[in-house]
Protein backbone atom coordinates (compact mmCIF):
# COMPACT_ATOMS: atom_id res chain seq x y z
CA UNK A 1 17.55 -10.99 -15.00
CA UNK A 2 14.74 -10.86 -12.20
CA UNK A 3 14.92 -13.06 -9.16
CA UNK A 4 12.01 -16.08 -9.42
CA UNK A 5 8.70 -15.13 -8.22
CA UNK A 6 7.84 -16.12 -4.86
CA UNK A 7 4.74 -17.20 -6.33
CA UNK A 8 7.07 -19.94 -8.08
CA UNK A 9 8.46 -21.08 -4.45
CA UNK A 10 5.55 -22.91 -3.02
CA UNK A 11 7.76 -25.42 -0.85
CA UNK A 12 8.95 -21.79 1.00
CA UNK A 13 8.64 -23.36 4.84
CA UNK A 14 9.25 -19.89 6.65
CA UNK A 15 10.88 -16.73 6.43
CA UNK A 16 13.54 -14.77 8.60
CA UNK A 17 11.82 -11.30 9.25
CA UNK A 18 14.92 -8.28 9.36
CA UNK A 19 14.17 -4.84 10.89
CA UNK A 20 16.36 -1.97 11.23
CA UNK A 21 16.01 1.47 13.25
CA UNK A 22 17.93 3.85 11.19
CA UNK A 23 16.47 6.78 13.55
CA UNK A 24 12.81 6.61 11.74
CA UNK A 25 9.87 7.76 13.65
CA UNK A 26 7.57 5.40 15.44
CA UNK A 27 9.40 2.41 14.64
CA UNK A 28 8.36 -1.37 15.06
CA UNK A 29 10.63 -3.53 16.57
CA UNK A 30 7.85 -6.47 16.82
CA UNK A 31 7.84 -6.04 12.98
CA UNK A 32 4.42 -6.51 13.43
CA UNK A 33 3.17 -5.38 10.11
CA UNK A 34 6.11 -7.21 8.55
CA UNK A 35 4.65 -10.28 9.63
CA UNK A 36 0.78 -9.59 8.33
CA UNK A 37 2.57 -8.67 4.73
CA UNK A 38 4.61 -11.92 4.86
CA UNK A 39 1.52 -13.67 5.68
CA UNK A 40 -0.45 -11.85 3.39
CA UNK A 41 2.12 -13.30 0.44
CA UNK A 42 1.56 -16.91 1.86
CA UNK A 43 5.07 -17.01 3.57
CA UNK A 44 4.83 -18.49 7.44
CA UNK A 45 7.52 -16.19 9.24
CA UNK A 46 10.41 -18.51 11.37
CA UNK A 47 12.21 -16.23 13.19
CA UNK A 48 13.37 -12.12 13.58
CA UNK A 49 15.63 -9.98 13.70
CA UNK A 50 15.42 -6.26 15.12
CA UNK A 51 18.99 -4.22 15.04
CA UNK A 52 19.54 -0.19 15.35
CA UNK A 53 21.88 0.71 12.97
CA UNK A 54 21.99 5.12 12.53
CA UNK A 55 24.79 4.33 9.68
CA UNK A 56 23.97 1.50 7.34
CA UNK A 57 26.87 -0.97 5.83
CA UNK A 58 26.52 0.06 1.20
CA UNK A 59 27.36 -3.42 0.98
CA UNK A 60 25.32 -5.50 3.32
CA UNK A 61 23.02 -3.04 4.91
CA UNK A 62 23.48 -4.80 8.12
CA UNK A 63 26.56 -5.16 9.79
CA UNK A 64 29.27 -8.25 9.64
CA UNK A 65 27.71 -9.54 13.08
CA UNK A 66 24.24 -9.16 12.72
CA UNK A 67 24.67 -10.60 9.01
CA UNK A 68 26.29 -13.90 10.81
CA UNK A 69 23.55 -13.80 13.12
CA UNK A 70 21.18 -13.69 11.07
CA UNK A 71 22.42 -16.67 8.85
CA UNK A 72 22.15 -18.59 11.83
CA UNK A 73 18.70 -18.13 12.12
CA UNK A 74 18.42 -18.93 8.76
CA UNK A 75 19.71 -22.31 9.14
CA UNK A 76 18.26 -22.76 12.67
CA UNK A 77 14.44 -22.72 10.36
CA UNK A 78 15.51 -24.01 7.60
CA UNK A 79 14.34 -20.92 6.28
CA UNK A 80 14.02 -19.95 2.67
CA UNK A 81 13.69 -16.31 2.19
CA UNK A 82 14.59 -13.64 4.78
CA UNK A 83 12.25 -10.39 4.82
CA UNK A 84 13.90 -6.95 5.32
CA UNK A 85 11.37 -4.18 6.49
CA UNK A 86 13.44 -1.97 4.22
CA UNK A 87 14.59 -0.65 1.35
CA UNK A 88 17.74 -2.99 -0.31
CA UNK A 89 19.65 -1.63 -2.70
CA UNK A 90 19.94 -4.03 -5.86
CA UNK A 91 23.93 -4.58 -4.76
CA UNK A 92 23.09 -5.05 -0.88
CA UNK A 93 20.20 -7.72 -2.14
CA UNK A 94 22.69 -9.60 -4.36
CA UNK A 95 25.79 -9.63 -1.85
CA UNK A 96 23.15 -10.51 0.82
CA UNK A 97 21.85 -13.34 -0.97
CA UNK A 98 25.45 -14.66 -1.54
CA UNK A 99 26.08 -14.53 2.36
CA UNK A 100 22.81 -16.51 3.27
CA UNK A 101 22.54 -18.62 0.83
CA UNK A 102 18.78 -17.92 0.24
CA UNK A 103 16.68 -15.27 -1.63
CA UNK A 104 16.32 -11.75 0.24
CA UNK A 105 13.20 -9.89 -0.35
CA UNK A 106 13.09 -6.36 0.28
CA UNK A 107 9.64 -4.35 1.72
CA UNK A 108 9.12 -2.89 -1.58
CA UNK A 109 9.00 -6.73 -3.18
CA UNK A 110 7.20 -8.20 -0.68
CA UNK A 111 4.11 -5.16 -1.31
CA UNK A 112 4.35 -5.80 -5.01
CA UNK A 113 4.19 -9.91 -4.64
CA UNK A 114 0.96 -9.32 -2.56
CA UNK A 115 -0.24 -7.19 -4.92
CA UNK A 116 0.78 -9.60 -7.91
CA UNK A 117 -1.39 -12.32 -5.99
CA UNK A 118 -4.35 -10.00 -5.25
CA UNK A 119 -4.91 -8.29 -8.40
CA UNK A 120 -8.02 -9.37 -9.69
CA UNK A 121 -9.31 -7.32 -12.65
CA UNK A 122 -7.94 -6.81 -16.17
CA UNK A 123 -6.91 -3.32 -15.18
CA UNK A 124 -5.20 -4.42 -11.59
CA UNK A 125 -3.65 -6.98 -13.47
CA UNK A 126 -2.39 -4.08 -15.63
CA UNK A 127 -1.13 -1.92 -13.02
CA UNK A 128 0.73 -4.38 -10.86
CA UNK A 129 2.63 -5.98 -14.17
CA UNK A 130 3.53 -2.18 -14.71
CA UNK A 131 4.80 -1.69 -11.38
CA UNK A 132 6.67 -4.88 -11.28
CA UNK A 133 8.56 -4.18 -14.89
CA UNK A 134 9.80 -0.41 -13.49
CA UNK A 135 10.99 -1.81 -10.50
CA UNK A 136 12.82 -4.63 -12.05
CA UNK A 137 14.27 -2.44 -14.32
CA UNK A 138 16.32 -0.63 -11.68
CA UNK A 139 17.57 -3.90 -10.93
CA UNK A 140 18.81 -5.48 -13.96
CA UNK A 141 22.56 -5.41 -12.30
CA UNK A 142 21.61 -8.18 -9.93
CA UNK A 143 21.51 -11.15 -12.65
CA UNK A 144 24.31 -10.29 -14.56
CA UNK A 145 27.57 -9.74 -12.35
CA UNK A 146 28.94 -13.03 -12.68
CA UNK A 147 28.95 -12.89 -16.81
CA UNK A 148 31.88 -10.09 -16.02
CA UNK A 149 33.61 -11.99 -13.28
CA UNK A 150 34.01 -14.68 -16.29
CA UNK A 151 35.62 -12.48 -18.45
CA UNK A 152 38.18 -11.44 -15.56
CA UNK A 153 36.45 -8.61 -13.74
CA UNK A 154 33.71 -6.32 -13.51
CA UNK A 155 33.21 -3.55 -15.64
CA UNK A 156 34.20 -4.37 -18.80
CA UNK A 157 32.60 -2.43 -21.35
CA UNK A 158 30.88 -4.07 -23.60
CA UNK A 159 31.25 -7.83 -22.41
CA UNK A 160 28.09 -9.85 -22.02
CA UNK A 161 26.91 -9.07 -19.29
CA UNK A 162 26.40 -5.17 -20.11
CA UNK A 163 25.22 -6.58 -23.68
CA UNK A 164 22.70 -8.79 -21.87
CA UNK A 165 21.55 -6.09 -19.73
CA UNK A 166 21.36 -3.79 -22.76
CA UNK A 167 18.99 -6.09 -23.97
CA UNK A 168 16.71 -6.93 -20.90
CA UNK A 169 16.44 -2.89 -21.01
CA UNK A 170 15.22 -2.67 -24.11
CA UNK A 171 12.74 -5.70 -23.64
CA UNK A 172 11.29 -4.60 -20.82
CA UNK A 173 11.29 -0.80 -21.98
CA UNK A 174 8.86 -2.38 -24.90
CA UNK A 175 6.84 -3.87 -22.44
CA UNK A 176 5.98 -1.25 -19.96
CA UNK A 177 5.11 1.30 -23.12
CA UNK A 178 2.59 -1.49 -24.21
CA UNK A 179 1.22 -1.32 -20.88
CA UNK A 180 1.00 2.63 -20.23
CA UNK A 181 -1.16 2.18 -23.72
CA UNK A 182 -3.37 -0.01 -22.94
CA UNK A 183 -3.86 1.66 -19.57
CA UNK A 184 -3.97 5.25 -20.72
CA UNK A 185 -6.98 3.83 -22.40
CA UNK A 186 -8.73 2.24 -19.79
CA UNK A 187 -7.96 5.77 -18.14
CA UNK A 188 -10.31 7.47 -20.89
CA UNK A 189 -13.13 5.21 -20.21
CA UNK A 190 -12.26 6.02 -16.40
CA UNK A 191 -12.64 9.59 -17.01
CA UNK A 192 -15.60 9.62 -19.13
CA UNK A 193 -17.72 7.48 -16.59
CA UNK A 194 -16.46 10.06 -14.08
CA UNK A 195 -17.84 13.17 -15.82
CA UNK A 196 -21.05 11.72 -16.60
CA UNK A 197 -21.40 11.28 -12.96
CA UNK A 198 -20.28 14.93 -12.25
CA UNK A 199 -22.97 15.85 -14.80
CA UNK A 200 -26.01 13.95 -12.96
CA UNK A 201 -24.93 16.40 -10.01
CA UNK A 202 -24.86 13.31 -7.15
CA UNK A 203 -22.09 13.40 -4.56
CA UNK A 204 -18.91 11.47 -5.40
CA UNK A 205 -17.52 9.91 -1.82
CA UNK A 206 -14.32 7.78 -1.96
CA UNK A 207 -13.74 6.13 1.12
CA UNK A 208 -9.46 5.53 1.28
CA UNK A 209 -7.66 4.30 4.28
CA UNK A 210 -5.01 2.29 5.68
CA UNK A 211 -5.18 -1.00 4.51
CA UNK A 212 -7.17 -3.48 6.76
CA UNK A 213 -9.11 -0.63 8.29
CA UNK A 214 -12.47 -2.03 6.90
CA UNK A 215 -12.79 -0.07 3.64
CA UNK A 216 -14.56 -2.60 1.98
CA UNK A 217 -16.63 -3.63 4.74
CA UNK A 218 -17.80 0.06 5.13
CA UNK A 219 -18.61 0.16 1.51
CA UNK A 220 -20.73 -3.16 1.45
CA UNK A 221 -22.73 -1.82 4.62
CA UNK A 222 -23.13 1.54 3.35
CA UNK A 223 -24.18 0.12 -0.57
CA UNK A 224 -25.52 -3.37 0.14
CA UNK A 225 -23.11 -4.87 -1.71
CA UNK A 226 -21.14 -8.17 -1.60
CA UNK A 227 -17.64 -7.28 -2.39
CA UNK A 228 -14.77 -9.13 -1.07
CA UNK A 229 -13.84 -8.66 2.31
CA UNK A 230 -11.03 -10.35 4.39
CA UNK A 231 -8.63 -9.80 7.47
CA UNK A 232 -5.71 -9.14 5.77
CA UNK A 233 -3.92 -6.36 3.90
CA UNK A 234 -4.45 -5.17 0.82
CA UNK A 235 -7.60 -7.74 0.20
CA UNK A 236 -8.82 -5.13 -2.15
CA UNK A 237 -6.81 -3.67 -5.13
CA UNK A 238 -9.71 -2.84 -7.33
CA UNK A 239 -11.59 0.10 -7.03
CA UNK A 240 -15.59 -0.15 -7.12
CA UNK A 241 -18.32 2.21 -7.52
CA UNK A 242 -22.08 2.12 -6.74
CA UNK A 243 -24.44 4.48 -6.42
CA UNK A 244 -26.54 5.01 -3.16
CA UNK A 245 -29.65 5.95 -1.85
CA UNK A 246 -29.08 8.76 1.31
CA UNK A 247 -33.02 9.96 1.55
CA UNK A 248 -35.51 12.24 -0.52
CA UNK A 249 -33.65 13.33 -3.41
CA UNK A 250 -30.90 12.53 -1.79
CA UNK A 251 -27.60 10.32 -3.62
CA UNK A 252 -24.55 9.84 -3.64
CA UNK A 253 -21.66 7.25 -5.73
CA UNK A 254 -19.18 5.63 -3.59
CA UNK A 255 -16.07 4.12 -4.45
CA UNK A 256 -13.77 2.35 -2.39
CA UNK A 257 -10.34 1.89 -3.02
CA UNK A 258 -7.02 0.09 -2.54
CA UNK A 259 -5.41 1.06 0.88
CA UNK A 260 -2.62 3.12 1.44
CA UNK A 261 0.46 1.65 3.72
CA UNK A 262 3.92 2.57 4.98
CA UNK A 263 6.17 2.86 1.87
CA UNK A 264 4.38 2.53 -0.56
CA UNK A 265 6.29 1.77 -3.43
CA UNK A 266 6.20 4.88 -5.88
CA UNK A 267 5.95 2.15 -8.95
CA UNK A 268 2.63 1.18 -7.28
CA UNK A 269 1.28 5.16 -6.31
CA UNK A 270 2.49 5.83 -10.50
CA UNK A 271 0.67 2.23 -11.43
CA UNK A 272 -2.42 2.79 -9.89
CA UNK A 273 -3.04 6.47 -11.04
CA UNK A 274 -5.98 5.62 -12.98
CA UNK A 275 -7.45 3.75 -10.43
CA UNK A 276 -6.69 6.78 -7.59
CA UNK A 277 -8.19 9.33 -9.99
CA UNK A 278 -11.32 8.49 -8.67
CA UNK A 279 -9.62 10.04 -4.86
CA UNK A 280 -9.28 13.47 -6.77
CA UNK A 281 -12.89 13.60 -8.76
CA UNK A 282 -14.67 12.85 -5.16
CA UNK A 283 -16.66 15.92 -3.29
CA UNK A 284 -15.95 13.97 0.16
CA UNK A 285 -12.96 11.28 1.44
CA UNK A 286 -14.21 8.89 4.16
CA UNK A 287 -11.15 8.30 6.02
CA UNK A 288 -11.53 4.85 7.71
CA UNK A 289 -9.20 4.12 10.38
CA UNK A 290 -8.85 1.14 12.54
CA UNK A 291 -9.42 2.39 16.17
CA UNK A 292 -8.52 -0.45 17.90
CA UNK A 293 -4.75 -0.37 15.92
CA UNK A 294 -2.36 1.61 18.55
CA UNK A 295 -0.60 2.77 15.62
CA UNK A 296 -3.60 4.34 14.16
CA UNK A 297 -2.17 7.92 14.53
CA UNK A 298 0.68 6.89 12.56
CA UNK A 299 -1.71 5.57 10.03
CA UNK A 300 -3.57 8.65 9.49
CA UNK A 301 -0.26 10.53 8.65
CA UNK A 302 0.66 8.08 6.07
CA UNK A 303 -2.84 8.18 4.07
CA UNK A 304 -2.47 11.90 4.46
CA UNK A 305 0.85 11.33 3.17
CA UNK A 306 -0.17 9.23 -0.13
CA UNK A 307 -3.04 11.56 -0.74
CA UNK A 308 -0.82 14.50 -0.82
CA UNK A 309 1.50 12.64 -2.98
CA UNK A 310 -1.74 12.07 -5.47
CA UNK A 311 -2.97 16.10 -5.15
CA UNK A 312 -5.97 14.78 -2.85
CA UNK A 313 -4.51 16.73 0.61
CA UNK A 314 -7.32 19.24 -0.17
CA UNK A 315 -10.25 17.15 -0.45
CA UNK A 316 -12.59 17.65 2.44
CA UNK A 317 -12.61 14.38 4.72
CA UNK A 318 -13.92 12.83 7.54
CA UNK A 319 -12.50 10.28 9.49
CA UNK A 320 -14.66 7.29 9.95
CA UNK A 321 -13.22 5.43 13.37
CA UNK A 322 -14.27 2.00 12.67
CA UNK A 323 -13.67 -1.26 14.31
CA UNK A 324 -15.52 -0.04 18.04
CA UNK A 325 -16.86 -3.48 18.52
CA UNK A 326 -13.40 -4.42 18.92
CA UNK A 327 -12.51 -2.22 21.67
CA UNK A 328 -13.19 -3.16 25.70
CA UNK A 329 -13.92 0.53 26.36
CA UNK A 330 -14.52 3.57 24.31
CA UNK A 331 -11.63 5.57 23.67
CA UNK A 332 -11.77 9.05 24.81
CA UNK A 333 -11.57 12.01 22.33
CA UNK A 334 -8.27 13.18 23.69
CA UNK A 335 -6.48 9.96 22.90
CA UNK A 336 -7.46 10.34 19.12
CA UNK A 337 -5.46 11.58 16.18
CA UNK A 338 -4.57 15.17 16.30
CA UNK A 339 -3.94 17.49 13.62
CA UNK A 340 -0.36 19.48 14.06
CA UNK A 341 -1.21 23.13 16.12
CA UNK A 342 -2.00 26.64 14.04
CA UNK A 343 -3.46 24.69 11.31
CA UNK A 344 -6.98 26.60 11.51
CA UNK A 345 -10.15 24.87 10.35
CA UNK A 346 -7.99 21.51 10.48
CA UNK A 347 -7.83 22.07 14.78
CA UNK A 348 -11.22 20.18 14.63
CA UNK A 349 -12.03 17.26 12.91
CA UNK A 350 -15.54 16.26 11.98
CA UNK A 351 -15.39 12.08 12.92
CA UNK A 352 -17.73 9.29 13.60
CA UNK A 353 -17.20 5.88 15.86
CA UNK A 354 -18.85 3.09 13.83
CA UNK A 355 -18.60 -0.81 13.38
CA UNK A 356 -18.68 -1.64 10.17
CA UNK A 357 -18.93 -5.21 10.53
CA UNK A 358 -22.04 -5.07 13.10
CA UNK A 359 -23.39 -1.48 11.47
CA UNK A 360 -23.27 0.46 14.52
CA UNK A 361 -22.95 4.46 14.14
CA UNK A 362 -23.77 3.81 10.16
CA UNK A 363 -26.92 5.70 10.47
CA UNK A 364 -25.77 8.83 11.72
CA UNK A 365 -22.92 8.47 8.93
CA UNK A 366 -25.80 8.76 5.83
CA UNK A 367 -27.85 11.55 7.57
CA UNK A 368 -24.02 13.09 7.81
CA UNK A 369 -23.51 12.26 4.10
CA UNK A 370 -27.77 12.91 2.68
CA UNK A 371 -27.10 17.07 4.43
CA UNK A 372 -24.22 17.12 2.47
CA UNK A 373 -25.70 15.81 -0.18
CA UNK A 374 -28.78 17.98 -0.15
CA UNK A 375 -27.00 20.84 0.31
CA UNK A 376 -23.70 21.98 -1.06
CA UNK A 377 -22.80 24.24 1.82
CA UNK A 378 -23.36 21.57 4.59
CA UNK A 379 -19.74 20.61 4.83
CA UNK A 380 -18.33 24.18 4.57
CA UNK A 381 -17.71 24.10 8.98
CA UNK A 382 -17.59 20.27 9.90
CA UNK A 383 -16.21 18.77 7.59
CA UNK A 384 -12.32 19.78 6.98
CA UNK A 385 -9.37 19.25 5.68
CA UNK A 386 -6.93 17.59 6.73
């Protein structure tokens, strides 16, 4: 047994938003991307709670006095979900739950609700329903402990509870095959768009990102298009394609795509391969990054992280700094991302400063894109890996 939907809570008045520093790099103790995802799942965030913690409590994550505090804060807002920037374990979300009184959502949860609400096509819809049966399936535990506490203790083999779960294994085992079919299929008709492109010899760009960097605002100013386009995360989950006009002779197809974040659940990355095989078939990755974030740095390394998790770390890419009409002042070259030292060609990056939303710098970005396009060995210097 699953915990409701928080899609089926729509009287939730806030949520308690939980943070812990377990000795992670860069971390956030204003949980400020906590807050856009709980926002972004139509939750209003009451209160938070930061706490450094280098060894975690198996049972309740937290400890004894920051789980009391906590609860306080719960009742203070009249809360009805807390929010932990982390990873629960299915036992630390149940005992949690029992201590506060109200349902504990875990980061990993909270990225798959969004998605739930976002998902827009037949094949998103597909994906995110997959994602959401794996990941409940490593939780079946959670729903069932209190059949064995009323047949005098846990672990009895055999009792109802391990029938039960038995069963809810099996059930949703059946379902997630039905969906890898159906999708495997949609993945053929993926693929076979995808050569016929390779065949008409026009450059494949994906543009990929952290999400809320302007992806899809890029795409419609670079295609003319009218896609949707909001300030929030993960406002796109489907991936679309149109083909461009760069100059003379000149083409290219561009895709964009869902964007990449912290954690990203591995259900989601395994979900979604379909829809990230367009990544690998591209000849160029626009890497849009907010450059008016602070944690934009960060936010390179983790799309470089996700790519390398899909087999994309080899694509050529170039990083598209977007966003400059945000900024009071230009940022200087040496405050912007830079690659780890004795990495070769990757010690310069080929990059652009653009506004997507006004169009500035977008010119200079298709003469970048029509030389590569009009000849193969354009991008052999600038444009790098990374």
């Amino acid at each position: 047994m699953v915990s409701p939907s928080l899609t089926q809570s729509e009287r939730i008045p806030g949520a308690v938003l939980v943070g812990v520093d377990t000795g992670q790099p860069n971390p956030d103790p204003k949980l400020g991307e906590l807050r856009e995802l709980a926002l972004s799942a139509g939750l209003a965030p009451s209160a938070s709670l930061w706490s450094t913690r280098r060894r975690l409590d198996p049972a309740l994550y937290l400890g004894s006095g920051k789980v009391a505090e906590l609860k306080q804060q719960v009742q203070d807002t009249q809360a009805s979900c807390v929010l932990f920037d982390n990873a629960l374990s299915p036992a630390q979300q149940r005992n949690l739950e029992n201590e506060l009184g109200v349902a504990v959502w875990d980061r990993t949860a909270l990225i798959l609700e969004i998605f739930a609400r976002r998902a827009r096509s037949g094949e998103g819809k597909l994906q995110v329903e997959l994602a959401r049966l794996r990941h409940a399936a490593t939780r079946l535990v959670r729903g069932w402990t209190h059949l064995e506490r009323q047949q005098g203790g846990i672990g009895l083999r055999g009792g109802p509870g391990e029938k039960q779960i038995e069963l809810d294994r099996r059930m949703l085992e059946d379902k997630i095959k039905v969906l890898q079919v159906r999708l495997r299929k949609l993945e053929r008709q993926r693929s076979t768009q995808r050569r016929a492109r390779a065949r008409a010899g026009q450059l494949r760009v994906s543009i990929v990102g952290y999400t809320n960097a302007g992806k899809s605002t890029l795409f419609n100013a670079l295609t003319h298009a009218r896609g949707y386009v909001a300030d929030q995360l993960f406002a796109t989950l489907d991936t679309t394609t149109r083909r461009i006009y760069l100059g003379p002779g000149a083409f290219a197809v561009v895709s964009d795509t869902v964007g990449f974040i912290r954690d990203l659940p591995h259900t989601l990355v395994d979900a979604f391969k379909a829809t990230l095989d367009e990544t690998l078939e591209a000849d160029v990755l626009l890497h849009v990054v907010d450059l008016s974030n602070a944690q934009r740095d960060q936010q390179i390394e983790q799309v470089n992280a996700v790519l390398a998790e899909i087999g994309a770390q080899d694509i050529p890419q170039i990083l598209i700094y977007n966003k400059i009409d945000k900024l009071p002042a230009p940022i200087p070259f040496t405050d912007r991302y830079a690659p780890p030292m004795g990495l070769g060609e990757r010690a310069s990056i080929k990059s652009f400063d653009v506004s997507a939303l006004t169009g500035a710098g977008l010119d200079t970005v298709r003469e970048y894109l029509a030389g590569i396009a009009a000849n193969s060995d354009a991008c052999a210097n600038p444009v790098v890996h990374v």
